[in-house]
PDB file of N, CA and C in Angstrom:
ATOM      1  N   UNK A   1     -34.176   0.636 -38.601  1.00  0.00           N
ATOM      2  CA  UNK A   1     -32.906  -0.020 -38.831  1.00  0.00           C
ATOM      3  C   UNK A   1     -31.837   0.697 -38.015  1.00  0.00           C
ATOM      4  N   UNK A   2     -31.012  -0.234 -37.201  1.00  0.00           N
ATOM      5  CA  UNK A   2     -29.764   0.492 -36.611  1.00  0.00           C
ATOM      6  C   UNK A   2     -28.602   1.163 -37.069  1.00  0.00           C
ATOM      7  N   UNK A   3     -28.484   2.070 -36.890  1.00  0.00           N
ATOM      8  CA  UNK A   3     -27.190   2.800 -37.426  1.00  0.00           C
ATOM      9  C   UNK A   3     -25.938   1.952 -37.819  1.00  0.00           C
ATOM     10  N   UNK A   4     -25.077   2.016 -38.774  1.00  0.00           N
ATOM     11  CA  UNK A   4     -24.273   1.032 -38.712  1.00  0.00           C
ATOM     12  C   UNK A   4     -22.659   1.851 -38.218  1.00  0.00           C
ATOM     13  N   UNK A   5     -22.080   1.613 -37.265  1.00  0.00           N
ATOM     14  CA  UNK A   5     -20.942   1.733 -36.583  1.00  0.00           C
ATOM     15  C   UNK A   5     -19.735   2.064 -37.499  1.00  0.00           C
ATOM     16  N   UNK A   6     -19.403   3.744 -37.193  1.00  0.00           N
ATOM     17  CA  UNK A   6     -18.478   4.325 -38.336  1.00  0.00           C
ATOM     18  C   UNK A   6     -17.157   4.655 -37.317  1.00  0.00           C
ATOM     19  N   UNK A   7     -15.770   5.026 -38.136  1.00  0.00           N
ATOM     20  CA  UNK A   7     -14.967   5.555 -37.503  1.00  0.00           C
ATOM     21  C   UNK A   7     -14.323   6.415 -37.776  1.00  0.00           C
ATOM     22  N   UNK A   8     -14.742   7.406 -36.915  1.00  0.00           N
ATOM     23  CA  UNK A   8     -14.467   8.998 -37.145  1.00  0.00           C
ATOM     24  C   UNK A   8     -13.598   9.622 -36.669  1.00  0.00           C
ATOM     25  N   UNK A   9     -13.303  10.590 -37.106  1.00  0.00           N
ATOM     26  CA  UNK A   9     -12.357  11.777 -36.401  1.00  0.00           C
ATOM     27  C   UNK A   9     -12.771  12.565 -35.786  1.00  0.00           C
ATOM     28  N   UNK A  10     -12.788  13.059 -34.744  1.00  0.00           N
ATOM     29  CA  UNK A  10     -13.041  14.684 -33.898  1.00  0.00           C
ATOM     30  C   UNK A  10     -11.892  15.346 -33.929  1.00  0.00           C
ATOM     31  N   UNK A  11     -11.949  15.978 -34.995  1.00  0.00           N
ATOM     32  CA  UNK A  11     -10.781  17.692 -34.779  1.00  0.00           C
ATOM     33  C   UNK A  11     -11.142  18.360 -33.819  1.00  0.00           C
ATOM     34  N   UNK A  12      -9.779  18.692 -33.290  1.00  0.00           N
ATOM     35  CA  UNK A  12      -9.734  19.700 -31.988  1.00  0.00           C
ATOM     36  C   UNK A  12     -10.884  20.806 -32.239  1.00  0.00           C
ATOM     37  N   UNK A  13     -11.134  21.424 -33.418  1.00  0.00           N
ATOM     38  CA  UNK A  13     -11.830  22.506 -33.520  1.00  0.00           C
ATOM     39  C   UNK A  13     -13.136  22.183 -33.048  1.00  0.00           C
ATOM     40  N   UNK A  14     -13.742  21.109 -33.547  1.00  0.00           N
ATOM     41  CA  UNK A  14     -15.496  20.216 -33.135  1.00  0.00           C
ATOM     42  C   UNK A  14     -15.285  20.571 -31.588  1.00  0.00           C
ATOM     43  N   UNK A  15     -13.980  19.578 -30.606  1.00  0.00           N
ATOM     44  CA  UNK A  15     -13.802  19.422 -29.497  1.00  0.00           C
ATOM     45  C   UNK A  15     -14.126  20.700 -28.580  1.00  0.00           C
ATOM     46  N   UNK A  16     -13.405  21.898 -29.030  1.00  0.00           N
ATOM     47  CA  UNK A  16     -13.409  23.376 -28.336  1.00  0.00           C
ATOM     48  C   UNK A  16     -14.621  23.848 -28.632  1.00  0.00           C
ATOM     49  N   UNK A  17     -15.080  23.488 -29.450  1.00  0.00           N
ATOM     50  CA  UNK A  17     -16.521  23.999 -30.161  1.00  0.00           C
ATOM     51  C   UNK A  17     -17.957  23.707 -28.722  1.00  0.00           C
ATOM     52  N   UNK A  18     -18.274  22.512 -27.749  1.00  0.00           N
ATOM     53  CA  UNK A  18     -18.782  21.540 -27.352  1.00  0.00           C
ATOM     54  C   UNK A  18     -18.898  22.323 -25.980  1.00  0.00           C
ATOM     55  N   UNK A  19     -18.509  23.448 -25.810  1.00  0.00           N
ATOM     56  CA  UNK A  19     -17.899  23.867 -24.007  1.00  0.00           C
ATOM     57  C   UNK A  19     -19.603  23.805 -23.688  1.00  0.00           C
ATOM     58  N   UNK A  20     -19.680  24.754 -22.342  1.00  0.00           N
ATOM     59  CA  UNK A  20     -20.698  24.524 -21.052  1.00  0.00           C
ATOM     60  C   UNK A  20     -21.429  25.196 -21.359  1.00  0.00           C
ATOM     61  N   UNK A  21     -21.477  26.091 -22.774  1.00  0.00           N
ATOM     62  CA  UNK A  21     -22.673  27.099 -23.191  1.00  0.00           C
ATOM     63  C   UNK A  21     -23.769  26.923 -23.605  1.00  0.00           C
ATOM     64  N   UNK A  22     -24.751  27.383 -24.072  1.00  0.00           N
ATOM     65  CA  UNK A  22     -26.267  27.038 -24.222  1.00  0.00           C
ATOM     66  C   UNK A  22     -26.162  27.919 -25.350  1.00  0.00           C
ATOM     67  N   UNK A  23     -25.453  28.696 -25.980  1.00  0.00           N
ATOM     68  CA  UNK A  23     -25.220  29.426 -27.176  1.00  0.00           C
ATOM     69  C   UNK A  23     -24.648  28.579 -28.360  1.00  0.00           C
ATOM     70  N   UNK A  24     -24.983  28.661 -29.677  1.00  0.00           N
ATOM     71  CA  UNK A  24     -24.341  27.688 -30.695  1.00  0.00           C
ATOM     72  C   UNK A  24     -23.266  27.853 -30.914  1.00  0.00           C
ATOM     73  N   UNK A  25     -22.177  27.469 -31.414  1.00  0.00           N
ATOM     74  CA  UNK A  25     -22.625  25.736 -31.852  1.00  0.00           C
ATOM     75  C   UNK A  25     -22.574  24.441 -30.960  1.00  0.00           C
ATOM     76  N   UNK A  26     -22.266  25.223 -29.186  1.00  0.00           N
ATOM     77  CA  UNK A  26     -21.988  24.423 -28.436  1.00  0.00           C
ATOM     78  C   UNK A  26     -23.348  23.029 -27.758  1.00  0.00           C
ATOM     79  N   UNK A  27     -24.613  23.473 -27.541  1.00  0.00           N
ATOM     80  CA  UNK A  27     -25.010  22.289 -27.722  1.00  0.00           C
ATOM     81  C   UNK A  27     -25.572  21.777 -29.342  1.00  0.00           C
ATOM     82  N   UNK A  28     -25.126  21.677 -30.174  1.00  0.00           N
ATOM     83  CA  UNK A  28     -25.189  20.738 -31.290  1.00  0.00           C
ATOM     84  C   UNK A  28     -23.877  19.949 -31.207  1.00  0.00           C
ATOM     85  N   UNK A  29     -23.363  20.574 -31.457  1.00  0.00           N
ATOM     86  CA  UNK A  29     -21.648  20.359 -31.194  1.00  0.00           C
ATOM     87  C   UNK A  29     -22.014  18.723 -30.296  1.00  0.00           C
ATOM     88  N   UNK A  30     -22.224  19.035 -29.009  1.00  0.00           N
ATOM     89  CA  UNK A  30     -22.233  18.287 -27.680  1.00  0.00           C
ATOM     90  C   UNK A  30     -23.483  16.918 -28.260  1.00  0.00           C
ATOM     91  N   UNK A  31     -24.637  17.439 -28.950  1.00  0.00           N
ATOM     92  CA  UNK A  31     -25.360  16.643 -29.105  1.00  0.00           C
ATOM     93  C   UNK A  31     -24.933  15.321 -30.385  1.00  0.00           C
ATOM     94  N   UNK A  32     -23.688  16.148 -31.152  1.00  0.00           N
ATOM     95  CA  UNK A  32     -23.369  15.243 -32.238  1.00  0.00           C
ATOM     96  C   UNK A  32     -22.222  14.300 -31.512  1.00  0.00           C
ATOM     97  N   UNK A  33     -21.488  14.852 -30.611  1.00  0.00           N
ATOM     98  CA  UNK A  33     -20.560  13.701 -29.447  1.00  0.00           C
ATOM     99  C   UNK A  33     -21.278  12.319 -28.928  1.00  0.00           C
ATOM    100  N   UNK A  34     -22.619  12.798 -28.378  1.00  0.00           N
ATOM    101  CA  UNK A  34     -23.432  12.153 -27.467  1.00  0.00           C
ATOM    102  C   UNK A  34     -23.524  11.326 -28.375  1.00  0.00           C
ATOM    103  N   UNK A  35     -24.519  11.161 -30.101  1.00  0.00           N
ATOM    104  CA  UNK A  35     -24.837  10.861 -30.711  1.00  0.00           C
ATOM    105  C   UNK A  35     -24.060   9.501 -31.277  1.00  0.00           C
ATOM    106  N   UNK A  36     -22.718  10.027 -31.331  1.00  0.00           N
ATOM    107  CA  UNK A  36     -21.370   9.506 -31.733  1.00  0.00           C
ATOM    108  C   UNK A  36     -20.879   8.197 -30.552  1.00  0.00           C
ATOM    109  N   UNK A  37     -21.401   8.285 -29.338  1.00  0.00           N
ATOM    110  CA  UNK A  37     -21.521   7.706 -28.263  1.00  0.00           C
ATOM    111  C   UNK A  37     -21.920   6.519 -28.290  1.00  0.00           C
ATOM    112  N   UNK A  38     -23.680   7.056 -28.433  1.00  0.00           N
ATOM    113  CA  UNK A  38     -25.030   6.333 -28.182  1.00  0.00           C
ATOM    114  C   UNK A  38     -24.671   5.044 -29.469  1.00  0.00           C
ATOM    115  N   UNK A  39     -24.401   5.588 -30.699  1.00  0.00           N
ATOM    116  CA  UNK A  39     -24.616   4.992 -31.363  1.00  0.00           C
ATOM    117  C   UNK A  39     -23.762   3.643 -31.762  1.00  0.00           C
ATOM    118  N   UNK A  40     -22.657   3.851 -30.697  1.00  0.00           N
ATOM    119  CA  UNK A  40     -21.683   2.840 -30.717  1.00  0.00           C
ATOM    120  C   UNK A  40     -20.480   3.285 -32.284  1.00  0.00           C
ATOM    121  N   UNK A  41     -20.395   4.419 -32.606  1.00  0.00           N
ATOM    122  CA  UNK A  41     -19.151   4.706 -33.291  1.00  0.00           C
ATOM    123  C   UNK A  41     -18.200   4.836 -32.579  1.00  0.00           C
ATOM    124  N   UNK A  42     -17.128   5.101 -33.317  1.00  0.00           N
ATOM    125  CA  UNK A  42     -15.549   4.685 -32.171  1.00  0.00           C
ATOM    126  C   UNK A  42     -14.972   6.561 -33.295  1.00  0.00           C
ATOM    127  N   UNK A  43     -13.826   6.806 -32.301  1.00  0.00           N
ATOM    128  CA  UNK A  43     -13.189   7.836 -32.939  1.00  0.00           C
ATOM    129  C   UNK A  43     -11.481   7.152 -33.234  1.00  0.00           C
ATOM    130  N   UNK A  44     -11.146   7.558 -34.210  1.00  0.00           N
ATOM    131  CA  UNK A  44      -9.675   7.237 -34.576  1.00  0.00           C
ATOM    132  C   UNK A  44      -8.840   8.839 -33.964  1.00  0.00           C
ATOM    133  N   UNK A  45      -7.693   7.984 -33.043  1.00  0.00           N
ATOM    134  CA  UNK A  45      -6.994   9.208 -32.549  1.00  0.00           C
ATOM    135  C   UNK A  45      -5.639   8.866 -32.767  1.00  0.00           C
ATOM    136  N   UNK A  46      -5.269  10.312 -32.803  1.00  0.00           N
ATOM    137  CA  UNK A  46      -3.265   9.679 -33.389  1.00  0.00           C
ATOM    138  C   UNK A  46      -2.893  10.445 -32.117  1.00  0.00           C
ATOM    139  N   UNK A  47      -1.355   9.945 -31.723  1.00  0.00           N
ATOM    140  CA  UNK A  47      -0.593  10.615 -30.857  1.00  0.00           C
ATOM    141  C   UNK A  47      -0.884  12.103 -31.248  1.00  0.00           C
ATOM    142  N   UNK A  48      -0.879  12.843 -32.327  1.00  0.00           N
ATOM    143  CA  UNK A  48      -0.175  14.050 -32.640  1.00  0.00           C
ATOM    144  C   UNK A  48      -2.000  15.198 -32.462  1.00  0.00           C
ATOM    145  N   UNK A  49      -3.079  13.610 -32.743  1.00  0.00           N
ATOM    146  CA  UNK A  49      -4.693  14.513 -31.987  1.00  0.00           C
ATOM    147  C   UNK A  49      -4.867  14.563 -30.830  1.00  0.00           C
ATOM    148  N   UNK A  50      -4.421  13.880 -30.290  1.00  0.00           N
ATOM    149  CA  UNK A  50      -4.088  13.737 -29.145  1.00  0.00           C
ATOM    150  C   UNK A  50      -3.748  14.573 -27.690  1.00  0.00           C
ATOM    151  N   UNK A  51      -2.314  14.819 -28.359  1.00  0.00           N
ATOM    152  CA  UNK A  51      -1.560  16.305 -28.225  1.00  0.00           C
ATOM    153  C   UNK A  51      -2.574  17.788 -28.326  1.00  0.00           C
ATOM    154  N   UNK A  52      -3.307  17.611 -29.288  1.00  0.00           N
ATOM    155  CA  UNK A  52      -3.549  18.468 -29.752  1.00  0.00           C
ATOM    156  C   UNK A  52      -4.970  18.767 -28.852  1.00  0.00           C
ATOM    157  N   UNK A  53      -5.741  17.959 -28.552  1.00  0.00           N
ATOM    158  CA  UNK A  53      -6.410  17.727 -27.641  1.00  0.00           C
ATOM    159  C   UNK A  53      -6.808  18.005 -26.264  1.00  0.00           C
ATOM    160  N   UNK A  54      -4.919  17.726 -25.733  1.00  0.00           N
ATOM    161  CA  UNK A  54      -4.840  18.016 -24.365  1.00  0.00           C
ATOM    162  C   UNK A  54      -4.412  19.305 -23.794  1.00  0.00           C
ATOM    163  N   UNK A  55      -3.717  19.977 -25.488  1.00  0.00           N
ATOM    164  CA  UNK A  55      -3.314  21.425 -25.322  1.00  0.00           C
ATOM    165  C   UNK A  55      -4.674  22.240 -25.091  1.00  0.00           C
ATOM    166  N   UNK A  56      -5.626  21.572 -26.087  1.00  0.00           N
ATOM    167  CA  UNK A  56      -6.993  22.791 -26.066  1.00  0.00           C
ATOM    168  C   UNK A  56      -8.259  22.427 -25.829  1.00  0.00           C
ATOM    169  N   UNK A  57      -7.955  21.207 -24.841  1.00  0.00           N
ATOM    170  CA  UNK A  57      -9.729  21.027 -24.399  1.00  0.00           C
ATOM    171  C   UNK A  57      -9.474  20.728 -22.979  1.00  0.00           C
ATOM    172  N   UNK A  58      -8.648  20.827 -22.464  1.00  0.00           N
ATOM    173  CA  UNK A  58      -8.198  20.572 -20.746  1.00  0.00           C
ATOM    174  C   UNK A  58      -9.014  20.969 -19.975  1.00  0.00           C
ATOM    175  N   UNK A  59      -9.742  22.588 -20.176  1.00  0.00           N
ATOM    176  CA  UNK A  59     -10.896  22.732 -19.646  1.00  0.00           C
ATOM    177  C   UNK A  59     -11.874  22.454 -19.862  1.00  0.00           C
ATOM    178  N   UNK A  60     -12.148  21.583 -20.859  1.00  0.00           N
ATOM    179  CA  UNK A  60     -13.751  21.479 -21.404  1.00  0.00           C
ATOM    180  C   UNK A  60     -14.193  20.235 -20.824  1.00  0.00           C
ATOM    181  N   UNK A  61     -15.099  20.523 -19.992  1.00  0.00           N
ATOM    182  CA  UNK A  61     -15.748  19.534 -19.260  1.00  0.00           C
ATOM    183  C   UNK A  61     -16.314  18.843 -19.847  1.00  0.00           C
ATOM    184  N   UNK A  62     -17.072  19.197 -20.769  1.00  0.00           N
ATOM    185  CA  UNK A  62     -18.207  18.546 -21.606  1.00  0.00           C
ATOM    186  C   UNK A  62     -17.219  17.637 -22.095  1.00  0.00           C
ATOM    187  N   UNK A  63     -16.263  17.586 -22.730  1.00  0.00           N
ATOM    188  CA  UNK A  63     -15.839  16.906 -24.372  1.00  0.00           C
ATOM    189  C   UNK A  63     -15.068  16.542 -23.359  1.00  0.00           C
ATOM    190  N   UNK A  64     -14.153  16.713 -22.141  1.00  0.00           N
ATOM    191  CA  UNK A  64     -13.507  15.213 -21.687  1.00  0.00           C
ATOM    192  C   UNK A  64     -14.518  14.803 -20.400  1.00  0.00           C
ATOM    193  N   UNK A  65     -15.592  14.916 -20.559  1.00  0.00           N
ATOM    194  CA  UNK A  65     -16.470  13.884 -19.859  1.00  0.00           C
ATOM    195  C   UNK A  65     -17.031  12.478 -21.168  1.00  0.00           C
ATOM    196  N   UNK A  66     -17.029  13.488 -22.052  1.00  0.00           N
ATOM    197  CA  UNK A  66     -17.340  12.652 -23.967  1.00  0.00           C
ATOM    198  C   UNK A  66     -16.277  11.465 -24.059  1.00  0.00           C
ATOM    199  N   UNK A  67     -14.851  12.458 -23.635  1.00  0.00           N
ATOM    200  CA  UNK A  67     -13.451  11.603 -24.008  1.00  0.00           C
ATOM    201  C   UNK A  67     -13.518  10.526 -23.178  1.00  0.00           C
ATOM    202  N   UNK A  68     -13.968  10.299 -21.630  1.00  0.00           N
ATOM    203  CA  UNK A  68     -13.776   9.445 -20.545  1.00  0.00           C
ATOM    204  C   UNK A  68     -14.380   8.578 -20.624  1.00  0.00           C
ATOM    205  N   UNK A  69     -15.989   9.238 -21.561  1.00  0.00           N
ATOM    206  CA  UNK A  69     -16.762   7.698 -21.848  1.00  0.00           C
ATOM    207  C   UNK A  69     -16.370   7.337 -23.175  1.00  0.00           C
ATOM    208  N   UNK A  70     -15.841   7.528 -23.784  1.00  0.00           N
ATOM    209  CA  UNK A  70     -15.540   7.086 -24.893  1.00  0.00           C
ATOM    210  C   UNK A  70     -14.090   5.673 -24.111  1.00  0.00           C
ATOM    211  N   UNK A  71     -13.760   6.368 -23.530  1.00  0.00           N
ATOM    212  CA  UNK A  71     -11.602   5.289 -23.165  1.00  0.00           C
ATOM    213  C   UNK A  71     -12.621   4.637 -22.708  1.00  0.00           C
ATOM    214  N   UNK A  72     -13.562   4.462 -21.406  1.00  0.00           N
ATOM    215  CA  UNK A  72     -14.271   3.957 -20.583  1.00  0.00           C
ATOM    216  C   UNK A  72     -14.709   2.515 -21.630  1.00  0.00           C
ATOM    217  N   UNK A  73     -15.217   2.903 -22.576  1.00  0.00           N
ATOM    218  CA  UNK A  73     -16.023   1.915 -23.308  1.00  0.00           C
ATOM    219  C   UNK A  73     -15.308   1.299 -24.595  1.00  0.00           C
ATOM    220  N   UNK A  74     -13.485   1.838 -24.738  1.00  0.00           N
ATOM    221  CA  UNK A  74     -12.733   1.319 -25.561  1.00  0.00           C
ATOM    222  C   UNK A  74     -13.560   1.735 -26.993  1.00  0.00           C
ATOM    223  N   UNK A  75     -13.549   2.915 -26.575  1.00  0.00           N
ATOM    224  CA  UNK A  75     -14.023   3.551 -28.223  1.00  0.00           C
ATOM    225  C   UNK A  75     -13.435   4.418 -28.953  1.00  0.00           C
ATOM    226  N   UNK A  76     -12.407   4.768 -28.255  1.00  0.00           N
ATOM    227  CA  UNK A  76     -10.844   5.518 -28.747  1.00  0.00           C
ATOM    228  C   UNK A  76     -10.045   4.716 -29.593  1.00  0.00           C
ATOM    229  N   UNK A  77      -9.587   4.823 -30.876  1.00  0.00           N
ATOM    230  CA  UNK A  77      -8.668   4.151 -31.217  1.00  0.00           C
ATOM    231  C   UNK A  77      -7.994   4.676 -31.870  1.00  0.00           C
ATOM    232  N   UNK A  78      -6.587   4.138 -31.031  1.00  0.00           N
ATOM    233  CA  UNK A  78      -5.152   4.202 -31.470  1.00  0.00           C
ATOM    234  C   UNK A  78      -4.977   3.914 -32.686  1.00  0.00           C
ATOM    235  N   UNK A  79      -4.179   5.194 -33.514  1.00  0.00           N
ATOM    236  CA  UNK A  79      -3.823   4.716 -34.866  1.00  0.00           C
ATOM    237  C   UNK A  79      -2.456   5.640 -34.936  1.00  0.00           C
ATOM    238  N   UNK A  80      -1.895   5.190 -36.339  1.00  0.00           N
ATOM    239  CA  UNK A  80      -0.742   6.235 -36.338  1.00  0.00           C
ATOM    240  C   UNK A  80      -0.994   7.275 -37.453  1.00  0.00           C
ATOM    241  N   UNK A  81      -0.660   7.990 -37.604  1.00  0.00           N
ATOM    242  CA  UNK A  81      -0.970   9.380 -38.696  1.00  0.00           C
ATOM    243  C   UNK A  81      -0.069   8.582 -39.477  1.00  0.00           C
ATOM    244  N   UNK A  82      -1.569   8.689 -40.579  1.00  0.00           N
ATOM    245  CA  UNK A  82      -0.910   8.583 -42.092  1.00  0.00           C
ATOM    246  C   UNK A  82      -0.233   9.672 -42.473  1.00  0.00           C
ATOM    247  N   UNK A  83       0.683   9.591 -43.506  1.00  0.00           N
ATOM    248  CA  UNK A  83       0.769  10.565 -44.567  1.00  0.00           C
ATOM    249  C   UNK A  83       0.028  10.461 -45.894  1.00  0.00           C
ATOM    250  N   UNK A  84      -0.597  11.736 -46.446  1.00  0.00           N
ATOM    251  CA  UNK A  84      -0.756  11.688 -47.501  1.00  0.00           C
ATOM    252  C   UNK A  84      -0.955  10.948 -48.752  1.00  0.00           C
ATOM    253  N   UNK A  85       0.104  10.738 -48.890  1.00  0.00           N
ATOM    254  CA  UNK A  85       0.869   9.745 -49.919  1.00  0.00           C
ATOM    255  C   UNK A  85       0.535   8.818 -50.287  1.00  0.00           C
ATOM    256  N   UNK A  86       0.740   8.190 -48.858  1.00  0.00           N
ATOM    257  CA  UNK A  86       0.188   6.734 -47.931  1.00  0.00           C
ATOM    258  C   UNK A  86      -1.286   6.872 -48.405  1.00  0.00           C
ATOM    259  N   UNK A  87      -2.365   7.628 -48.400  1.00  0.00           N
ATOM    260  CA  UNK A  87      -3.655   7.327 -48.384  1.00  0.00           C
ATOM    261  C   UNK A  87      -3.931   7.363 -49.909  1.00  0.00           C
ATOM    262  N   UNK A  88      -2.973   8.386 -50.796  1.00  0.00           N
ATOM    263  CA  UNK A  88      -3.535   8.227 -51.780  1.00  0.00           C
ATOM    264  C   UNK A  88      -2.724   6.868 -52.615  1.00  0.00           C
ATOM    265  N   UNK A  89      -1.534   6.493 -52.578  1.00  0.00           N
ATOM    266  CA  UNK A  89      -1.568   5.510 -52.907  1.00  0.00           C
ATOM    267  C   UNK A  89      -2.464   3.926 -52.253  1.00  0.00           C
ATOM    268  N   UNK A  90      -2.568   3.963 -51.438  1.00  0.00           N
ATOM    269  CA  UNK A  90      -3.582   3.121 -50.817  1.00  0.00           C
ATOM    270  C   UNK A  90      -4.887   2.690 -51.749  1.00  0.00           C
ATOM    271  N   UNK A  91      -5.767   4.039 -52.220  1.00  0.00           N
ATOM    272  CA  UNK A  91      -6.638   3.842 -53.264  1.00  0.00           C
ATOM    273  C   UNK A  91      -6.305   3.949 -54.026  1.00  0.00           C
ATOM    274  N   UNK A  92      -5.537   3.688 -54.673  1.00  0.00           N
ATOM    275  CA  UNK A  92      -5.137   3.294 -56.244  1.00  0.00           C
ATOM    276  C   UNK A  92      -4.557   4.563 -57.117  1.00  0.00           C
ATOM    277  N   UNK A  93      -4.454   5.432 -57.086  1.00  0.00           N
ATOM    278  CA  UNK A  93      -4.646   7.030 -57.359  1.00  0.00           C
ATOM    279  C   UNK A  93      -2.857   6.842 -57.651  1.00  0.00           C
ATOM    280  N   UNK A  94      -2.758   7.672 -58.934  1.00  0.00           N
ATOM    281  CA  UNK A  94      -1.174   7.926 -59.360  1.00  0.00           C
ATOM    282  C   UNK A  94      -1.110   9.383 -58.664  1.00  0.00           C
ATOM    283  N   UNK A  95      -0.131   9.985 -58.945  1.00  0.00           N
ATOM    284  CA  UNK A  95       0.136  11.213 -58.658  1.00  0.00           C
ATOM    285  C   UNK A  95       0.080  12.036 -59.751  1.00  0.00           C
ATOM    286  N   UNK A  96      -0.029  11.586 -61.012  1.00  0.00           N
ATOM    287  CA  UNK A  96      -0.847  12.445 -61.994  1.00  0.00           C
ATOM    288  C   UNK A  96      -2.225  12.558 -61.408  1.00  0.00           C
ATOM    289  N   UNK A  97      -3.062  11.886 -60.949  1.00  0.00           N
ATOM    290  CA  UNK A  97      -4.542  11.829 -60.810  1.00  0.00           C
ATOM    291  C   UNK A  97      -4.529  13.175 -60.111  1.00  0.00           C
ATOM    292  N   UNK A  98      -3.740  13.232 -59.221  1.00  0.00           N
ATOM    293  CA  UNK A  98      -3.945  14.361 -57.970  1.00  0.00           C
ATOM    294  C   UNK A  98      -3.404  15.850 -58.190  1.00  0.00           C
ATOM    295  N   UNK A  99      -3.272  15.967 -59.500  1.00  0.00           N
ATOM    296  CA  UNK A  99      -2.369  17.135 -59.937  1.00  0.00           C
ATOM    297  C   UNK A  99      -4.011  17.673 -60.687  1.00  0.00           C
TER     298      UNK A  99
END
């Protein structure tokens, strides 16, 4: 049965994690990108991951060769950063619940 198509986040930390080494966690790291690829999942990115992104993976070949096929194949998607709030009222959740 085929995987069914999720949409994920990559934190900068996964991203820096992925570099040109043969030492861990960098190819698992790289192999869970690929994976993320192959399988036709998409990543949700906000302006502010974004940013965050271009500050600390500029050199990483690996993860913006990942990033290029990812825009390449419109598997990046634009969203705006929630707040909080926003997500927990969304599911139903009072703010007693969360205390």
């Amino acid at each position: 049965m085929a995987a069914a198509s999720q949409l994920l986040v990559v934190d900068t930390s996964v991203a820096r994690a992925c570099g040109e080494s043969d030492r861990p966690p960098a190819p698992q790291v790289l192999a869970v990108l690929r994976t993320i690829y192959k399988i036709c999942h998409r990543a949700v990115v906000s302006n502010e991951l974004n940013a965050e992104w271009e500050r600390h993976t500029h050199k990483n070949r690996a993860f913006n060769r990942w990033r290029t096929q990812m825009l390449n194949k419109r598997k990046l998607i634009r969203r705006p950063l929630r707040r909080l709030d926003e997500i927990r009222n969304g599911c139903g959740y009072s703010e007693t619940t969360w205390r």
